[in-house]
PDB file of N, CA and C in Angstrom:
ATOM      1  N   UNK A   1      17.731   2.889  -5.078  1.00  0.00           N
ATOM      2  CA  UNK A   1      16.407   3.471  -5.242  1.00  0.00           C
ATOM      3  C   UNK A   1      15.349   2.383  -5.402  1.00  0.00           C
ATOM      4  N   UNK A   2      16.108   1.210  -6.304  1.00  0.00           N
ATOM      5  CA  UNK A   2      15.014   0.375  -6.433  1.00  0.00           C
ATOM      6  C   UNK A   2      14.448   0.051  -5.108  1.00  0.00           C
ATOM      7  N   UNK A   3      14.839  -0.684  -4.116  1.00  0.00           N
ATOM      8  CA  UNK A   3      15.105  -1.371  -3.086  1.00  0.00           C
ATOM      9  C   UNK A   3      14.119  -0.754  -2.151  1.00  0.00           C
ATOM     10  N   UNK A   4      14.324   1.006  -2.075  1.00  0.00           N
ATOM     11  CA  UNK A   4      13.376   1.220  -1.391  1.00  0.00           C
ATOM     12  C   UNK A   4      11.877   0.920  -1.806  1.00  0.00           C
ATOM     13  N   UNK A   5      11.857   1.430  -2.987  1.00  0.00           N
ATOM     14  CA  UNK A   5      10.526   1.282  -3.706  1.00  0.00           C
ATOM     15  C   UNK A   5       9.998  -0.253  -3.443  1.00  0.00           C
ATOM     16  N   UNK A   6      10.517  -1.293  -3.449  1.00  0.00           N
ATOM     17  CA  UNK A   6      10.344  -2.150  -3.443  1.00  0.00           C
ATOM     18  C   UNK A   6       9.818  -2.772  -1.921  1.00  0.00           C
ATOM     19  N   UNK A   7      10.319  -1.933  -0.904  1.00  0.00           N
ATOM     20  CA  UNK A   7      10.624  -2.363   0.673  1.00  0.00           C
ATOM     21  C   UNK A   7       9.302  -1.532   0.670  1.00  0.00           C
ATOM     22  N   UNK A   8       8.834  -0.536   0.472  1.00  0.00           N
ATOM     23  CA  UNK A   8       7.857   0.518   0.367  1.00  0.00           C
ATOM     24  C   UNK A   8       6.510  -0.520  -0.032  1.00  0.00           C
ATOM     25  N   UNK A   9       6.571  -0.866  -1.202  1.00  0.00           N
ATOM     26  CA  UNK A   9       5.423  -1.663  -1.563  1.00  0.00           C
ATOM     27  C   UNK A   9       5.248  -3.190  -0.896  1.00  0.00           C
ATOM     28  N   UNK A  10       6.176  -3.797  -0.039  1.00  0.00           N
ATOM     29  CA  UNK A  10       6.305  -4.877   0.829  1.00  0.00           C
ATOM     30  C   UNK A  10       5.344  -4.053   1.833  1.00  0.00           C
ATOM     31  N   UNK A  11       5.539  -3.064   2.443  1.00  0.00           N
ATOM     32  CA  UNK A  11       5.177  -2.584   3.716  1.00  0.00           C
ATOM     33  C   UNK A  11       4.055  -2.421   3.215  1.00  0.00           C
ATOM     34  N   UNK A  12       3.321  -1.841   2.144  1.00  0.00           N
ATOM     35  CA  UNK A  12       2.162  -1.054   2.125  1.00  0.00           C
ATOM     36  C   UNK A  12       1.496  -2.530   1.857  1.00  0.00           C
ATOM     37  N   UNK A  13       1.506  -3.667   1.610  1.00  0.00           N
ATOM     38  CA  UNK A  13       0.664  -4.845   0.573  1.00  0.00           C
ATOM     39  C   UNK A  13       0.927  -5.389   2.276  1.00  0.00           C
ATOM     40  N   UNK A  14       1.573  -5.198   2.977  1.00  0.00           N
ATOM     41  CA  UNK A  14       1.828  -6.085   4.420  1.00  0.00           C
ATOM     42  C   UNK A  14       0.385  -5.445   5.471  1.00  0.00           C
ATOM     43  N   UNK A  15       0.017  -3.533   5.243  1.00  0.00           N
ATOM     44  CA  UNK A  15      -0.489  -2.994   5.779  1.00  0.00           C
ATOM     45  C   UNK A  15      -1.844  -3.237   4.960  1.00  0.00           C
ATOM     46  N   UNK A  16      -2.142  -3.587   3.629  1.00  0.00           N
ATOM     47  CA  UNK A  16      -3.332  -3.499   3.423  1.00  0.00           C
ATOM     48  C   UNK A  16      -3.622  -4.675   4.054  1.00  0.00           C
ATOM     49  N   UNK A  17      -2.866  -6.045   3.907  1.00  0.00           N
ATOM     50  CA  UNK A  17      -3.707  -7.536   4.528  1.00  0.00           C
ATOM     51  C   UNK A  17      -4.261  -7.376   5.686  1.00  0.00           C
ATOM     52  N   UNK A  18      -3.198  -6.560   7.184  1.00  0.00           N
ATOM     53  CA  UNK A  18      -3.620  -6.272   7.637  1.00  0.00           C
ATOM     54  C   UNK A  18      -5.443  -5.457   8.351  1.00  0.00           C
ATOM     55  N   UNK A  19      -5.372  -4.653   7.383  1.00  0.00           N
ATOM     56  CA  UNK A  19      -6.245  -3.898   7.583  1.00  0.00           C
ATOM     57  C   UNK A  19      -7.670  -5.042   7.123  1.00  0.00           C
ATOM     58  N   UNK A  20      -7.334  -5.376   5.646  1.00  0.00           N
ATOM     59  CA  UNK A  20      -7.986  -6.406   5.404  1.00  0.00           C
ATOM     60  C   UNK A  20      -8.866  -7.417   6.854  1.00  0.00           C
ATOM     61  N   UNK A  21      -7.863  -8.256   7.037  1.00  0.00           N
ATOM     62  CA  UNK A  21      -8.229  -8.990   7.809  1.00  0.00           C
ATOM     63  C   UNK A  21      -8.868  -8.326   9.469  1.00  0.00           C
ATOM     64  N   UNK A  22      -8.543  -7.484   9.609  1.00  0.00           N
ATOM     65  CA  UNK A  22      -9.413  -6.557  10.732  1.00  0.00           C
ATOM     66  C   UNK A  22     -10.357  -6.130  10.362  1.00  0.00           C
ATOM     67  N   UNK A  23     -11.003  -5.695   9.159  1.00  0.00           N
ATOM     68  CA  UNK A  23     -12.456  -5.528   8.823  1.00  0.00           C
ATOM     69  C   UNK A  23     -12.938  -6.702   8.784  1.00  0.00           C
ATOM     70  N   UNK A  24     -12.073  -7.785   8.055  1.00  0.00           N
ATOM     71  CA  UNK A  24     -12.866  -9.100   8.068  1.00  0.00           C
ATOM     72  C   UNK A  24     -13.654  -9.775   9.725  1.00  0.00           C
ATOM     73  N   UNK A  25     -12.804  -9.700  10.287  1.00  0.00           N
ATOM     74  CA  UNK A  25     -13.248  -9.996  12.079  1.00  0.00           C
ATOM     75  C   UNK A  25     -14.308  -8.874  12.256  1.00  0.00           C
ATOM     76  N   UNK A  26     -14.456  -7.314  12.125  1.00  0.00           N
ATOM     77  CA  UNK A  26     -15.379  -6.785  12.677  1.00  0.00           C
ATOM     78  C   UNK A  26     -16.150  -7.166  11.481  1.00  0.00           C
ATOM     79  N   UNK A  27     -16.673  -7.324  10.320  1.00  0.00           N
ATOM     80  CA  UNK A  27     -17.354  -8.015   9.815  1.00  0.00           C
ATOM     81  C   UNK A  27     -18.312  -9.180  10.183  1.00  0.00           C
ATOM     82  N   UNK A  28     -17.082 -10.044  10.664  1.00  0.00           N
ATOM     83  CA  UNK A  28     -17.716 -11.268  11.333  1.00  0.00           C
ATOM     84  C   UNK A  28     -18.714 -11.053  12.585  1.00  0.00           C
ATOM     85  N   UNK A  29     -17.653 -10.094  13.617  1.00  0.00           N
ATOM     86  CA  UNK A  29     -18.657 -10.100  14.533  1.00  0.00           C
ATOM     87  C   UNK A  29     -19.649  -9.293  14.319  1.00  0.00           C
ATOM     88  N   UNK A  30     -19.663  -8.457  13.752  1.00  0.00           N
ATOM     89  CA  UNK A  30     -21.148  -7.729  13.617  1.00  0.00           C
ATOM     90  C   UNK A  30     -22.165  -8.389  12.401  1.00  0.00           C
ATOM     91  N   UNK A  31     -21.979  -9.142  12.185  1.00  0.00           N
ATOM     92  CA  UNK A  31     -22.858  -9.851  11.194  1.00  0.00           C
ATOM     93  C   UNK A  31     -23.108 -11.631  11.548  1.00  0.00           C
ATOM     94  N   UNK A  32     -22.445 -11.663  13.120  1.00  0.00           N
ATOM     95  CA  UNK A  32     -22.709 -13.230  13.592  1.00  0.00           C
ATOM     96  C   UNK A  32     -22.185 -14.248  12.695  1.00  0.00           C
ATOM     97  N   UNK A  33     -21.341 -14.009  11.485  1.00  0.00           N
ATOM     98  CA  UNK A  33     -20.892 -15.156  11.283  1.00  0.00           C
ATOM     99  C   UNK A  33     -19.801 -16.229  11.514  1.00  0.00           C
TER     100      UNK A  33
END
């Protein structure tokens, strides 16, 4: 049980950077920096 929970919160902290860093780029480009 642990393991999943654990593989679960790998995936979701893997999907926020993600997302993260794709606002960061449309960020960039729409703000020219």
């Amino acid at each position: 049980m642990e393991g999943i929970i654990y593989t679960n919160l790998d995936v979701n902290s893997f999907h926020l950077r993600t997302v993260l860093s794709e606002l960061e780029q449309a960020f960039k480009t729409f703000f020219k920096f």
